[in-house]
PDB file of N, CA and C in Angstrom:
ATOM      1  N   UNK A   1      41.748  46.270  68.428  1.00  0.00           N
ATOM      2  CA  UNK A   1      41.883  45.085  67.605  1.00  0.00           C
ATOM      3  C   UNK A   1      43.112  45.215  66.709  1.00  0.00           C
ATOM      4  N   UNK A   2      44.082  43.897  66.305  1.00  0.00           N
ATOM      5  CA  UNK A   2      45.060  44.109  65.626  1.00  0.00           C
ATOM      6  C   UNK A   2      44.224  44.456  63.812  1.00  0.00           C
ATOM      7  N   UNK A   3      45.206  45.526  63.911  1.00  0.00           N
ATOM      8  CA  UNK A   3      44.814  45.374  62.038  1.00  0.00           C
ATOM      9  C   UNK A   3      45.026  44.423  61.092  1.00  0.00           C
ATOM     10  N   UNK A   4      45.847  43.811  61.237  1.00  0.00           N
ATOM     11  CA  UNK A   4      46.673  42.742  60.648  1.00  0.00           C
ATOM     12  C   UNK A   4      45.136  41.501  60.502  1.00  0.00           C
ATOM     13  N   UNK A   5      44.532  41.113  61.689  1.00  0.00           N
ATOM     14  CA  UNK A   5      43.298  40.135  62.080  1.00  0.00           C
ATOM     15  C   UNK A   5      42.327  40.801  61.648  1.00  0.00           C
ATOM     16  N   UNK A   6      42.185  42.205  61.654  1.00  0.00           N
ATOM     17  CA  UNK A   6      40.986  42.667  60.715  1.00  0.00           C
ATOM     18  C   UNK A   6      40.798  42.646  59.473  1.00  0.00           C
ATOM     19  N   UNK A   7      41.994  43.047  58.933  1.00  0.00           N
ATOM     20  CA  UNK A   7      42.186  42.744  57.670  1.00  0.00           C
ATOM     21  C   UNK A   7      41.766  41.473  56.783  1.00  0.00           C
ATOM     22  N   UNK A   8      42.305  40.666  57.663  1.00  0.00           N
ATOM     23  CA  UNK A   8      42.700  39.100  57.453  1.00  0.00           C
ATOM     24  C   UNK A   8      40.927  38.609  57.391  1.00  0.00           C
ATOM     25  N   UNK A   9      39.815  39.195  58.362  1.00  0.00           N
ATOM     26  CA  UNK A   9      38.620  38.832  58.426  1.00  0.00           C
ATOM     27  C   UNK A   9      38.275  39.732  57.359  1.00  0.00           C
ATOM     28  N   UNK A  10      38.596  40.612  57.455  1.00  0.00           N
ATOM     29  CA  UNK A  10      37.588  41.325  55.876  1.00  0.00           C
ATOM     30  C   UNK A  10      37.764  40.617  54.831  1.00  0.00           C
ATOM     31  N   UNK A  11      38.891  40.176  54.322  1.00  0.00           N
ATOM     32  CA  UNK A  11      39.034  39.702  53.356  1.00  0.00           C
ATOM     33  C   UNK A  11      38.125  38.010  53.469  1.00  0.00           C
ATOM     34  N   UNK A  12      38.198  37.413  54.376  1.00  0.00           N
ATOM     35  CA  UNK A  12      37.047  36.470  54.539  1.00  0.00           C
ATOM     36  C   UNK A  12      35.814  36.387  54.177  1.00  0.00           C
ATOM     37  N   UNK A  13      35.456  37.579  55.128  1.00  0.00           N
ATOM     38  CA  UNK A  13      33.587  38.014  54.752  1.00  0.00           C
ATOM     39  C   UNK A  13      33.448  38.325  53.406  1.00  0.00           C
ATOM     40  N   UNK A  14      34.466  39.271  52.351  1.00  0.00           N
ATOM     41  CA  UNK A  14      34.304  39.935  51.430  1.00  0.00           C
ATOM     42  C   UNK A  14      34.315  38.354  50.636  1.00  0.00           C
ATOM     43  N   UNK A  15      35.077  37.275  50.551  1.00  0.00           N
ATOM     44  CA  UNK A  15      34.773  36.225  50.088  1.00  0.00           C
ATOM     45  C   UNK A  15      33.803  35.636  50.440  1.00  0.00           C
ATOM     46  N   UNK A  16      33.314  35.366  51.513  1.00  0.00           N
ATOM     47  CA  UNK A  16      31.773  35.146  51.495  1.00  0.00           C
ATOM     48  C   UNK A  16      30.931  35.173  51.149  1.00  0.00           C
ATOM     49  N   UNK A  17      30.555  36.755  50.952  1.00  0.00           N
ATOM     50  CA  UNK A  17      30.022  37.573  51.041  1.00  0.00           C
ATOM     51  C   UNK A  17      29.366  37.030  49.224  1.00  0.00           C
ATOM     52  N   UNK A  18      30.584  37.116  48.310  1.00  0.00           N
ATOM     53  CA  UNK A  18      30.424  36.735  47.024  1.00  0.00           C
ATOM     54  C   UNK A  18      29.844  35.296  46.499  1.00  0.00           C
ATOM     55  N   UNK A  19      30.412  34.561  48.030  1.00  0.00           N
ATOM     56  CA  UNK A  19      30.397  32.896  47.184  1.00  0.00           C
ATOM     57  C   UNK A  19      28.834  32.789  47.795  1.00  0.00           C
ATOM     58  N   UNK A  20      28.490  33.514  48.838  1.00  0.00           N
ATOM     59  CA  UNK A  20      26.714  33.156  49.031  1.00  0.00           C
ATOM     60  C   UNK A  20      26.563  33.967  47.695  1.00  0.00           C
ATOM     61  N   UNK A  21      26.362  35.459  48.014  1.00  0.00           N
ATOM     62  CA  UNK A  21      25.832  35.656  46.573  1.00  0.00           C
ATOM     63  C   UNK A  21      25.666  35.197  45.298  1.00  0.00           C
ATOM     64  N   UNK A  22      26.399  34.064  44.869  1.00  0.00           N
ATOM     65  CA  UNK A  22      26.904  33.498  43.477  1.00  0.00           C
ATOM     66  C   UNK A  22      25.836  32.371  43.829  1.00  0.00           C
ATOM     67  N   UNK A  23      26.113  31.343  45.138  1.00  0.00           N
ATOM     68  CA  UNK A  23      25.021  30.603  45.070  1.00  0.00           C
ATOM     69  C   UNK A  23      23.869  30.595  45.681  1.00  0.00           C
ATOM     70  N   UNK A  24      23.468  31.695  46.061  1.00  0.00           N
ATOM     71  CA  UNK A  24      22.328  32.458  46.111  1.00  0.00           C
ATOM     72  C   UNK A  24      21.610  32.740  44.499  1.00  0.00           C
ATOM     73  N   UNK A  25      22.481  32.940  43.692  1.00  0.00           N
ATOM     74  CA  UNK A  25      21.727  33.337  42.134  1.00  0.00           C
ATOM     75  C   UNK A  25      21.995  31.989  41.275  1.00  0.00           C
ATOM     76  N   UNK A  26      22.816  31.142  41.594  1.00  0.00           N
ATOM     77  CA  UNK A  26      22.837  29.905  41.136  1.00  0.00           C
ATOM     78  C   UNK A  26      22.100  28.952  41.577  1.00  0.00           C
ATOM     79  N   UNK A  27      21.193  28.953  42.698  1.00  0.00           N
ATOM     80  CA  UNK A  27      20.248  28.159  43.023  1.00  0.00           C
ATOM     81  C   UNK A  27      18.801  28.548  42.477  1.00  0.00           C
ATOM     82  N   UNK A  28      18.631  29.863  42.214  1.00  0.00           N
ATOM     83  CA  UNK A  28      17.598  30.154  41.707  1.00  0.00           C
ATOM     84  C   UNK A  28      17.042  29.765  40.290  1.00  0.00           C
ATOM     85  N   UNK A  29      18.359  29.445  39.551  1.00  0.00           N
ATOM     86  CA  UNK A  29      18.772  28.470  38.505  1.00  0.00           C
ATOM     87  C   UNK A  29      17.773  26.987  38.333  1.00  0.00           C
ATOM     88  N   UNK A  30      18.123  26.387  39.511  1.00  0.00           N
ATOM     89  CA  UNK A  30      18.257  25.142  39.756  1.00  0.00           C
ATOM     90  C   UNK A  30      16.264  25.006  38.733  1.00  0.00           C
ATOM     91  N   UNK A  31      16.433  23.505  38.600  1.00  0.00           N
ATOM     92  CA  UNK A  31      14.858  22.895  38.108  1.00  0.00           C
ATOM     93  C   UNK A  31      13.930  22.838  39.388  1.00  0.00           C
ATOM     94  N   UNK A  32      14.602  22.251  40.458  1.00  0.00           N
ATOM     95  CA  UNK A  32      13.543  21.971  41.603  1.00  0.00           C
ATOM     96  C   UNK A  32      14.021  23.113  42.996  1.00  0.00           C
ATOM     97  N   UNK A  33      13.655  23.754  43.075  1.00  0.00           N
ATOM     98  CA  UNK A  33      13.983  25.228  43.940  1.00  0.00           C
ATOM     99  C   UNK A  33      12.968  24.709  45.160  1.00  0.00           C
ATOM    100  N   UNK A  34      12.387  23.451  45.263  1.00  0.00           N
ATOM    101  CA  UNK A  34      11.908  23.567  46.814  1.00  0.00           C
ATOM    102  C   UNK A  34      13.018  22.889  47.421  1.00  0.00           C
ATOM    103  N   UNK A  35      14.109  22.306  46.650  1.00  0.00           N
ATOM    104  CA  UNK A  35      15.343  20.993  47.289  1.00  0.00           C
ATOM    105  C   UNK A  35      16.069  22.327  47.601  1.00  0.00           C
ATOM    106  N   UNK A  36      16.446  23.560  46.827  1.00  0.00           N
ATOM    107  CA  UNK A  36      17.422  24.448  47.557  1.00  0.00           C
ATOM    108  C   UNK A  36      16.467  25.784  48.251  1.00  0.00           C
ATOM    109  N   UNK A  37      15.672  25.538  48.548  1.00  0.00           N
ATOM    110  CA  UNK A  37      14.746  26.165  49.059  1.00  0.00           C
ATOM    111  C   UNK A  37      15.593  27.212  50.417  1.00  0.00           C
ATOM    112  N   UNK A  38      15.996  26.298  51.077  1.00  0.00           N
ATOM    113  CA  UNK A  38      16.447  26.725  52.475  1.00  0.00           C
ATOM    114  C   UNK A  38      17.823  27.070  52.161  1.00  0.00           C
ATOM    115  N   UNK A  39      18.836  26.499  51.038  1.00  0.00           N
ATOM    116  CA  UNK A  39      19.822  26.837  50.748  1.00  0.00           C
ATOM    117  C   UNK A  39      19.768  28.646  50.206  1.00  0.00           C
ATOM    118  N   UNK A  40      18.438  28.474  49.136  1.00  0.00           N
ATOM    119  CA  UNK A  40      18.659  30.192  48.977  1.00  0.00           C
ATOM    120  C   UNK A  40      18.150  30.857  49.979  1.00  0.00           C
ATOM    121  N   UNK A  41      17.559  30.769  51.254  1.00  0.00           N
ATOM    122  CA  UNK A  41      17.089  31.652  51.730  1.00  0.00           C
ATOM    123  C   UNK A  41      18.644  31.892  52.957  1.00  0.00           C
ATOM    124  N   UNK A  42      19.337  30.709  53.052  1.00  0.00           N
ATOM    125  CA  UNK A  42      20.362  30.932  53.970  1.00  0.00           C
ATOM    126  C   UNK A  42      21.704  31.871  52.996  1.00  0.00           C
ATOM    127  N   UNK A  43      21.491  31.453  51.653  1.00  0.00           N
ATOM    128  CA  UNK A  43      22.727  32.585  51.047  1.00  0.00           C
ATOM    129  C   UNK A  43      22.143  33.564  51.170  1.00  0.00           C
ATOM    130  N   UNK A  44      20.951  34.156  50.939  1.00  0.00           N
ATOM    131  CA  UNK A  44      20.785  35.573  50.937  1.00  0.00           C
ATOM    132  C   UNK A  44      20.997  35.998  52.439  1.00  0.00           C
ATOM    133  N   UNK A  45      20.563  35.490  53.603  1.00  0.00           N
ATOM    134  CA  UNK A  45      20.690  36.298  54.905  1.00  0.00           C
ATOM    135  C   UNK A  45      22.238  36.394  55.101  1.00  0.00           C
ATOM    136  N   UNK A  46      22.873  35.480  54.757  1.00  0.00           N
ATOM    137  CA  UNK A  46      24.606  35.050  55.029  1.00  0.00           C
ATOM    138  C   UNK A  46      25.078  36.519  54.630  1.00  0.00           C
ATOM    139  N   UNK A  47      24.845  36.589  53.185  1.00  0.00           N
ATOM    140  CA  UNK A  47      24.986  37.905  52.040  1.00  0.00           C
ATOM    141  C   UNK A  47      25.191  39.098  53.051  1.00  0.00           C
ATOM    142  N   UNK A  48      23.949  39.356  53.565  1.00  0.00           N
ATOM    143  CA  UNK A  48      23.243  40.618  54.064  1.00  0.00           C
ATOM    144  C   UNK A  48      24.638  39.959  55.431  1.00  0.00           C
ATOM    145  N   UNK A  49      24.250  39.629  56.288  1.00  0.00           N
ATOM    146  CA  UNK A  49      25.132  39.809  57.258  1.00  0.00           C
ATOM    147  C   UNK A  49      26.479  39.436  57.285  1.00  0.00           C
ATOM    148  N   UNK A  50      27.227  39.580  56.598  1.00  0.00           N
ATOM    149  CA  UNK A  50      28.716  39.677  55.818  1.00  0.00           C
ATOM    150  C   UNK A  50      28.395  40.798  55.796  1.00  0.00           C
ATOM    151  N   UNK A  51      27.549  41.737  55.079  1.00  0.00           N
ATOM    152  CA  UNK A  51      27.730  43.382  54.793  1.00  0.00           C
ATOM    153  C   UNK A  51      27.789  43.572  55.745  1.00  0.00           C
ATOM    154  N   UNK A  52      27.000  43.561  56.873  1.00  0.00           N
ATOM    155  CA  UNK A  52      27.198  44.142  58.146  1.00  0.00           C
ATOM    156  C   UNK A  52      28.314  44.385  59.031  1.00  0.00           C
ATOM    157  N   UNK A  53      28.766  42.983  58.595  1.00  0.00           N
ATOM    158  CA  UNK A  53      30.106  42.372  59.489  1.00  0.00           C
ATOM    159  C   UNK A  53      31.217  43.718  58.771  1.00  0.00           C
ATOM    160  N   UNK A  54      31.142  43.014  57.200  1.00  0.00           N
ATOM    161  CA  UNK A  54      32.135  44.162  56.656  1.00  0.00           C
ATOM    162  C   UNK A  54      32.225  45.843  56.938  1.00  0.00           C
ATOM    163  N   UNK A  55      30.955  46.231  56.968  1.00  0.00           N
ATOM    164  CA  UNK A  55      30.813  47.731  57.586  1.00  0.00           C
ATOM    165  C   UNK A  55      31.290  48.139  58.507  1.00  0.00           C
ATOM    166  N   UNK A  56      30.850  47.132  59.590  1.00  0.00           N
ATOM    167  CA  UNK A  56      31.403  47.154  61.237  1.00  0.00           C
ATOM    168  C   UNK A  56      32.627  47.323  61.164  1.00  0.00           C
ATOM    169  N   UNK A  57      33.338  46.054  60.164  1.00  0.00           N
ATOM    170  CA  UNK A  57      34.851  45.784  60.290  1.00  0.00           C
ATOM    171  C   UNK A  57      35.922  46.992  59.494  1.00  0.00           C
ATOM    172  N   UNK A  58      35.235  47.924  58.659  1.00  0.00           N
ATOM    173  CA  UNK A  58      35.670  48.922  58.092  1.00  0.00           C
ATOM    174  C   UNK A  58      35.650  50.239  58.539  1.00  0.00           C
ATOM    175  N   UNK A  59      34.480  50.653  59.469  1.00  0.00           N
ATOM    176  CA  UNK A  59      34.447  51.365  60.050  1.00  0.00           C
ATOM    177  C   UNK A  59      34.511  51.647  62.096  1.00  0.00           C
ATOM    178  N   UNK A  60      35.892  50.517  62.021  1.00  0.00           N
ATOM    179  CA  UNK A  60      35.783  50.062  63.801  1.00  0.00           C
ATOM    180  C   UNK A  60      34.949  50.209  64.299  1.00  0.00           C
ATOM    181  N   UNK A  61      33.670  49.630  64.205  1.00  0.00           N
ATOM    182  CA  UNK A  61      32.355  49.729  64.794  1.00  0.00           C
ATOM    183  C   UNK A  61      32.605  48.737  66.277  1.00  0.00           C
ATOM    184  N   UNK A  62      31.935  50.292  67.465  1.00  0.00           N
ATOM    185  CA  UNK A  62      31.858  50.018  68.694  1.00  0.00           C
ATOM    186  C   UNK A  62      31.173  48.283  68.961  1.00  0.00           C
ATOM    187  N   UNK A  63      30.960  47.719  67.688  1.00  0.00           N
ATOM    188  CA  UNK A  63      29.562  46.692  68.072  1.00  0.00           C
ATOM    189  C   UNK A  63      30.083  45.508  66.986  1.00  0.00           C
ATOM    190  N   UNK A  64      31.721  45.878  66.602  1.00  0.00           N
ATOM    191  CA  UNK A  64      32.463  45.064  65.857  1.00  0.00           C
ATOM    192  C   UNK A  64      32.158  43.137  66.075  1.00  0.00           C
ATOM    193  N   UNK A  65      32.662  43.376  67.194  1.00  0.00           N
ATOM    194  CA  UNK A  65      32.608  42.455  67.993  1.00  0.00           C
ATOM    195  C   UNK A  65      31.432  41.223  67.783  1.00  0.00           C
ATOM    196  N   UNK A  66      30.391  41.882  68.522  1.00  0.00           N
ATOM    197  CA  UNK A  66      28.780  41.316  68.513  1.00  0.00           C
ATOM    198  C   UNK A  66      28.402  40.948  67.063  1.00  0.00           C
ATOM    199  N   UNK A  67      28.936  41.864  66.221  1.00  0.00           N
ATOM    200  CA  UNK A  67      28.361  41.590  64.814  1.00  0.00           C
ATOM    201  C   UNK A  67      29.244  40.645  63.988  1.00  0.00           C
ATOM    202  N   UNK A  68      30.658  40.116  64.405  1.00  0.00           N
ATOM    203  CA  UNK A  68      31.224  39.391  63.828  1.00  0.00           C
ATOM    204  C   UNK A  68      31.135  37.759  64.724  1.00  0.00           C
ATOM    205  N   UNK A  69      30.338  38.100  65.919  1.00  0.00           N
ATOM    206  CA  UNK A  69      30.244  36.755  66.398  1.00  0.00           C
ATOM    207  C   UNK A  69      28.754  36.498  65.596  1.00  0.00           C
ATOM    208  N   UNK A  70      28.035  36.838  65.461  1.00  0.00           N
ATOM    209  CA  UNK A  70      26.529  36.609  64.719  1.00  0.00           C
ATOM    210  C   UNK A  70      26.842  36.662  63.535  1.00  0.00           C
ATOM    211  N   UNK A  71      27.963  37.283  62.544  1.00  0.00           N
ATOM    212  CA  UNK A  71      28.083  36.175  60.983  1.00  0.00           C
ATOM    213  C   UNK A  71      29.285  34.894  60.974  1.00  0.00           C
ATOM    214  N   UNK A  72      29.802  34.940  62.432  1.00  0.00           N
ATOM    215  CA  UNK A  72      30.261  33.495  62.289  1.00  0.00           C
ATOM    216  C   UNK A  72      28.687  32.550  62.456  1.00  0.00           C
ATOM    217  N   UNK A  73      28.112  32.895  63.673  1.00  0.00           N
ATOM    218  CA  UNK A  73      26.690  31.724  63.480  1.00  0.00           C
ATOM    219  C   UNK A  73      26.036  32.136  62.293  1.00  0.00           C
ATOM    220  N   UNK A  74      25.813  32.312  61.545  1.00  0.00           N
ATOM    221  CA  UNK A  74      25.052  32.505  60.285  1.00  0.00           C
ATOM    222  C   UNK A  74      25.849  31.779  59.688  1.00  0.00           C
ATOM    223  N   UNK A  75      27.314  32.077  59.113  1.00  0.00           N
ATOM    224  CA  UNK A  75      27.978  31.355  58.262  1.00  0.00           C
ATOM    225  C   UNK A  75      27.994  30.050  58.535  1.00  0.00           C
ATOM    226  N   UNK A  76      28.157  29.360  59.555  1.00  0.00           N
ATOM    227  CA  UNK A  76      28.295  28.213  60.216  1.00  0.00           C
ATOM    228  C   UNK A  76      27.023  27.633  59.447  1.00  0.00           C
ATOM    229  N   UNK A  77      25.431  28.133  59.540  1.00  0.00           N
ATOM    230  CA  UNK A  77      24.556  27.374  59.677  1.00  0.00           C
ATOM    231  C   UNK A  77      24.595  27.286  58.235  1.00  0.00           C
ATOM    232  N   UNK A  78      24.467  28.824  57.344  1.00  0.00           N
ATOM    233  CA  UNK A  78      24.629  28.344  55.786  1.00  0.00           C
ATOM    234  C   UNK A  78      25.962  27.288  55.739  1.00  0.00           C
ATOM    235  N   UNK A  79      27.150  27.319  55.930  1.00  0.00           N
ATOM    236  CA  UNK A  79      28.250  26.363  55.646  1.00  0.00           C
ATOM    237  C   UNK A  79      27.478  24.915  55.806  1.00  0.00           C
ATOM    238  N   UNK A  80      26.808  24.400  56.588  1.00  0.00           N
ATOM    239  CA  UNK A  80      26.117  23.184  56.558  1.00  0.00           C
ATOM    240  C   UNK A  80      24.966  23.028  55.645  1.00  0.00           C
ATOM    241  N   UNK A  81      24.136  23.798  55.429  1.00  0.00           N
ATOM    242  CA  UNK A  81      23.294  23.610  54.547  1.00  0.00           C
ATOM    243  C   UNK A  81      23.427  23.282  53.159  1.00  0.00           C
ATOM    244  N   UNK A  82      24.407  24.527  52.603  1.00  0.00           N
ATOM    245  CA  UNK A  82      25.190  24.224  51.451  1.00  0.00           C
ATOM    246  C   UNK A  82      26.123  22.980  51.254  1.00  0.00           C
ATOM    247  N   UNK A  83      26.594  22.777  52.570  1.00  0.00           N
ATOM    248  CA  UNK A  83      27.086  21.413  52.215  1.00  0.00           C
ATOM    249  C   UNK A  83      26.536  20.385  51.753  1.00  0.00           C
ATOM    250  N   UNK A  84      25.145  20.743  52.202  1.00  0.00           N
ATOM    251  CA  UNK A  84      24.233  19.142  51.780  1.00  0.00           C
ATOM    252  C   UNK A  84      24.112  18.972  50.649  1.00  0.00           C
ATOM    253  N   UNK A  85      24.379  19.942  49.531  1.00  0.00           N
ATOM    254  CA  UNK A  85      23.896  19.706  48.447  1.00  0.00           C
ATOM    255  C   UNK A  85      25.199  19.901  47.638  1.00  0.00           C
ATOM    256  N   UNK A  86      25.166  18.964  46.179  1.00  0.00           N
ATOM    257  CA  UNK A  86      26.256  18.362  45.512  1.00  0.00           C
ATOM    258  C   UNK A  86      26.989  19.491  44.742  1.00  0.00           C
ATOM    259  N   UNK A  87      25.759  20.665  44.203  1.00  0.00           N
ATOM    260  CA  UNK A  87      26.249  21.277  43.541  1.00  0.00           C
ATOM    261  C   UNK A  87      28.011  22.429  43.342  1.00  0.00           C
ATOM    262  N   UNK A  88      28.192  22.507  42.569  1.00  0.00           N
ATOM    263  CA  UNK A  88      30.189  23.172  43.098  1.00  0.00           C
ATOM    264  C   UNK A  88      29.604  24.476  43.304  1.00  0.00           C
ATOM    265  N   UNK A  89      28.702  25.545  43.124  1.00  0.00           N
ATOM    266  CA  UNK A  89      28.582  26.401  43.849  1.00  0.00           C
ATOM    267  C   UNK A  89      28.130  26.564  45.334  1.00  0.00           C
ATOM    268  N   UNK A  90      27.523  25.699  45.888  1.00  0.00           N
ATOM    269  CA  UNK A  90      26.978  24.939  46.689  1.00  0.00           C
ATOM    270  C   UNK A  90      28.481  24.717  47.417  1.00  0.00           C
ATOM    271  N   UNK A  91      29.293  23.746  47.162  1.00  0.00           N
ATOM    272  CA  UNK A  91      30.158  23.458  47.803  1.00  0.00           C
ATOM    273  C   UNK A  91      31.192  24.823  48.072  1.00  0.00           C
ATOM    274  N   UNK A  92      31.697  25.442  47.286  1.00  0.00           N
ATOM    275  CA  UNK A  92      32.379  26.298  47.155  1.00  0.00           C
ATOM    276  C   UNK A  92      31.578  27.514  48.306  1.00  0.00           C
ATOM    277  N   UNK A  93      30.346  27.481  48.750  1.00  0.00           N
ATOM    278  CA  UNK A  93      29.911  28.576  49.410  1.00  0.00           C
ATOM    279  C   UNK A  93      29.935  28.425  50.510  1.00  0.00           C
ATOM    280  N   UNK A  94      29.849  26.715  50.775  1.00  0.00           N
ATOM    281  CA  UNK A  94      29.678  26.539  51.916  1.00  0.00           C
ATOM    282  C   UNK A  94      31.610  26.372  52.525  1.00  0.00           C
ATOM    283  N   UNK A  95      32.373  26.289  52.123  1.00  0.00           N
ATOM    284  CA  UNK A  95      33.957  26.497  52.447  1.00  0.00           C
ATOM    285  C   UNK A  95      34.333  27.892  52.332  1.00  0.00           C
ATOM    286  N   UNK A  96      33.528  28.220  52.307  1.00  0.00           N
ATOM    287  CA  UNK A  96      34.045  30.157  52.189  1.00  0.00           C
ATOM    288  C   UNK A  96      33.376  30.224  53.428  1.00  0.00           C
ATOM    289  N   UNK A  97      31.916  29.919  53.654  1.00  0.00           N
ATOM    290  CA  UNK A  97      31.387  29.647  55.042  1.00  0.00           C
ATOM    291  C   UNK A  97      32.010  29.476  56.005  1.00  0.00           C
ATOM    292  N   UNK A  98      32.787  28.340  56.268  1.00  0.00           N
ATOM    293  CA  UNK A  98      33.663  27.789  56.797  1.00  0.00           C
ATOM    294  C   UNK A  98      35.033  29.072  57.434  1.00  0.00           C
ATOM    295  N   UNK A  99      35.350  29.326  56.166  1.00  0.00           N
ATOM    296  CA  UNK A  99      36.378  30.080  56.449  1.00  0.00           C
ATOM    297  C   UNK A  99      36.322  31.542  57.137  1.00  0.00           C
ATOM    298  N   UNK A 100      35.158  31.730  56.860  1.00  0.00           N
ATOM    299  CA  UNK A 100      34.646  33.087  57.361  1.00  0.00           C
ATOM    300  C   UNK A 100      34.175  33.041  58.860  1.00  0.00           C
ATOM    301  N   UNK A 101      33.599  32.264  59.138  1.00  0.00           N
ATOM    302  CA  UNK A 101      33.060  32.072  60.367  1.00  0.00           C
ATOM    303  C   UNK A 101      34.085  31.696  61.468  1.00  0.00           C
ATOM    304  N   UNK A 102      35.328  31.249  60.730  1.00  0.00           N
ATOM    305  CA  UNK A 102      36.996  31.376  61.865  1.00  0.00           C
ATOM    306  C   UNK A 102      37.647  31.959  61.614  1.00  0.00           C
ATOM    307  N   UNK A 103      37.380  33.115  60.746  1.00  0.00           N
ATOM    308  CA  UNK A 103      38.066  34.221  60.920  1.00  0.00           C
ATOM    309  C   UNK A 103      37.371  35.181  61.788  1.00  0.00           C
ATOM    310  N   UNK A 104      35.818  35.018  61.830  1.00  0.00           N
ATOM    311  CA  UNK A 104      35.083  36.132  62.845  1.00  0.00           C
ATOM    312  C   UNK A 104      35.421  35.605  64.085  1.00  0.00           C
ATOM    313  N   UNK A 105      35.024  34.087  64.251  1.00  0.00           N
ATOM    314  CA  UNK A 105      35.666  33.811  65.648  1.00  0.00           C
ATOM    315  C   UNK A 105      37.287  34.381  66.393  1.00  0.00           C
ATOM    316  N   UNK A 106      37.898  33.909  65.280  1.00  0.00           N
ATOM    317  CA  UNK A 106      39.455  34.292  66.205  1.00  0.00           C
ATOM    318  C   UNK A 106      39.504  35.942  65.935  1.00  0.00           C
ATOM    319  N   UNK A 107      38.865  37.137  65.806  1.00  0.00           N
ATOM    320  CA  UNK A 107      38.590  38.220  65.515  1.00  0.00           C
ATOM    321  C   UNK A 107      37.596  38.635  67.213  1.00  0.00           C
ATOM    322  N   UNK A 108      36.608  37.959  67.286  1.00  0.00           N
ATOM    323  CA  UNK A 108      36.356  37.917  68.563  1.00  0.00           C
ATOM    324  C   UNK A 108      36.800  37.399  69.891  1.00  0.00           C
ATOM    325  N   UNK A 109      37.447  36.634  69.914  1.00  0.00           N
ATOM    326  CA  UNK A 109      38.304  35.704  70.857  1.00  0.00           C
ATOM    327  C   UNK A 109      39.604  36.524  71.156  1.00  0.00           C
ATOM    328  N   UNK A 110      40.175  37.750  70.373  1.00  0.00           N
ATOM    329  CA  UNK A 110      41.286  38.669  70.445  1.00  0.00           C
ATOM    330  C   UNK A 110      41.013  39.785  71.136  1.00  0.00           C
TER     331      UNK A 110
END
Protein backbone atom coordinates (compact mmCIF):
# COMPACT_ATOMS: atom_id res chain seq x y z
CA UNK A 1 0.00 0.00 0.00
CA UNK A 2 1.23 3.58 -0.80
CA UNK A 3 2.14 5.41 2.42
CA UNK A 4 1.24 8.59 1.23
CA UNK A 5 -2.92 6.89 1.00
CA UNK A 6 -2.34 5.45 4.35
CA UNK A 7 -1.48 8.23 5.86
CA UNK A 8 -4.02 10.29 4.17
CA UNK A 9 -6.78 7.49 5.66
CA UNK A 10 -5.41 7.61 9.11
CA UNK A 11 -5.75 10.91 9.39
CA UNK A 12 -9.54 10.43 8.29
CA UNK A 13 -10.47 7.69 10.74
CA UNK A 14 -8.46 9.56 13.51
CA UNK A 15 -11.06 12.43 12.61
CA UNK A 16 -13.79 10.27 12.84
CA UNK A 17 -12.96 8.55 15.18
CA UNK A 18 -13.30 11.98 17.44
CA UNK A 19 -16.34 13.57 15.70
CA UNK A 20 -18.44 10.13 16.57
CA UNK A 21 -16.98 10.26 19.88
CA UNK A 22 -17.96 14.00 20.55
CA UNK A 23 -21.43 13.14 19.24
CA UNK A 24 -21.66 10.09 20.81
CA UNK A 25 -21.27 12.18 24.34
CA UNK A 26 -23.26 15.03 22.95
CA UNK A 27 -26.27 13.06 22.32
CA UNK A 28 -26.32 11.64 25.60
CA UNK A 29 -26.86 15.30 26.49
CA UNK A 30 -29.81 15.62 24.47
CA UNK A 31 -33.65 15.92 26.58
CA UNK A 32 -35.25 13.15 24.45
CA UNK A 33 -32.46 10.28 23.94
CA UNK A 34 -35.10 7.86 22.36
CA UNK A 35 -35.00 10.56 18.99
CA UNK A 36 -31.01 9.97 19.11
CA UNK A 37 -31.34 6.67 20.29
CA UNK A 38 -29.91 4.94 17.15
CA UNK A 39 -27.70 7.96 16.53
CA UNK A 40 -25.75 7.07 19.87
CA UNK A 41 -25.63 3.61 19.43
CA UNK A 42 -24.20 4.15 15.69
CA UNK A 43 -21.39 6.77 17.14
CA UNK A 44 -20.25 4.44 19.59
CA UNK A 45 -19.80 1.27 17.14
CA UNK A 46 -18.36 3.89 14.32
CA UNK A 47 -15.83 4.93 17.45
CA UNK A 48 -14.82 1.33 18.15
CA UNK A 49 -14.34 0.47 14.48
CA UNK A 50 -12.20 3.52 13.43
CA UNK A 51 -9.88 2.04 16.30
CA UNK A 52 -9.67 -0.96 14.55
CA UNK A 53 -9.28 0.48 11.20
CA UNK A 54 -6.57 2.79 12.84
CA UNK A 55 -4.61 -0.19 14.45
CA UNK A 56 -4.75 -2.18 11.28
CA UNK A 57 -3.68 0.99 9.43
CA UNK A 58 -0.67 1.59 11.87
CA UNK A 59 0.46 -1.56 12.21
CA UNK A 60 0.20 -2.89 8.25
CA UNK A 61 -2.20 -5.32 9.33
CA UNK A 62 -2.35 -8.48 6.97
CA UNK A 63 -6.37 -7.81 7.28
CA UNK A 64 -5.82 -3.93 6.52
CA UNK A 65 -7.81 -4.19 3.81
CA UNK A 66 -11.08 -6.14 5.11
CA UNK A 67 -11.07 -3.89 8.08
CA UNK A 68 -11.00 -0.63 6.23
CA UNK A 69 -13.72 -1.81 3.83
CA UNK A 70 -16.11 -2.59 7.05
CA UNK A 71 -15.43 1.09 8.63
CA UNK A 72 -16.20 2.56 5.34
CA UNK A 73 -19.83 0.56 5.74
CA UNK A 74 -20.17 1.56 9.26
CA UNK A 75 -19.23 5.11 8.56
CA UNK A 76 -21.53 5.31 5.65
CA UNK A 77 -24.50 4.02 7.78
CA UNK A 78 -23.63 6.37 10.90
CA UNK A 79 -22.94 9.34 8.12
CA UNK A 80 -26.77 8.95 7.31
CA UNK A 81 -28.15 8.63 10.51
CA UNK A 82 -26.44 11.58 11.90
CA UNK A 83 -27.49 13.34 9.09
CA UNK A 84 -31.03 13.10 10.03
CA UNK A 85 -30.74 15.01 12.82
CA UNK A 86 -30.28 18.98 13.00
CA UNK A 87 -27.97 19.07 15.64
CA UNK A 88 -24.03 20.69 14.55
CA UNK A 89 -22.50 17.83 16.30
CA UNK A 90 -24.69 15.60 14.57
CA UNK A 91 -23.91 17.23 11.36
CA UNK A 92 -20.29 17.63 11.79
CA UNK A 93 -20.07 13.67 12.55
CA UNK A 94 -21.85 12.68 10.04
CA UNK A 95 -19.25 14.67 7.24
CA UNK A 96 -16.31 13.26 8.94
CA UNK A 97 -18.41 10.02 8.19
CA UNK A 98 -18.49 10.86 4.87
CA UNK A 99 -15.00 11.57 4.58
CA UNK A 100 -13.73 8.63 6.19
CA UNK A 101 -15.56 6.09 4.52
CA UNK A 102 -13.69 7.51 0.95
CA UNK A 103 -10.78 7.49 2.23
CA UNK A 104 -11.16 3.64 3.36
CA UNK A 105 -12.67 3.02 0.06
CA UNK A 106 -9.95 4.49 -2.26
CA UNK A 107 -7.39 2.74 0.39
CA UNK A 108 -9.07 -0.50 -0.64
CA UNK A 109 -9.64 -0.06 -4.30
CA UNK A 110 -5.45 0.54 -4.42
Amino acid sequence: MDRASVEETILAVIDCMRASNHCFSKCLQEEDLLMVAECIRLTKECSEVCALALNALETDSAFTKPIAALCAQVCDTCAVECGRHLHDHCQRCSEACLRCAEACRNLVAA
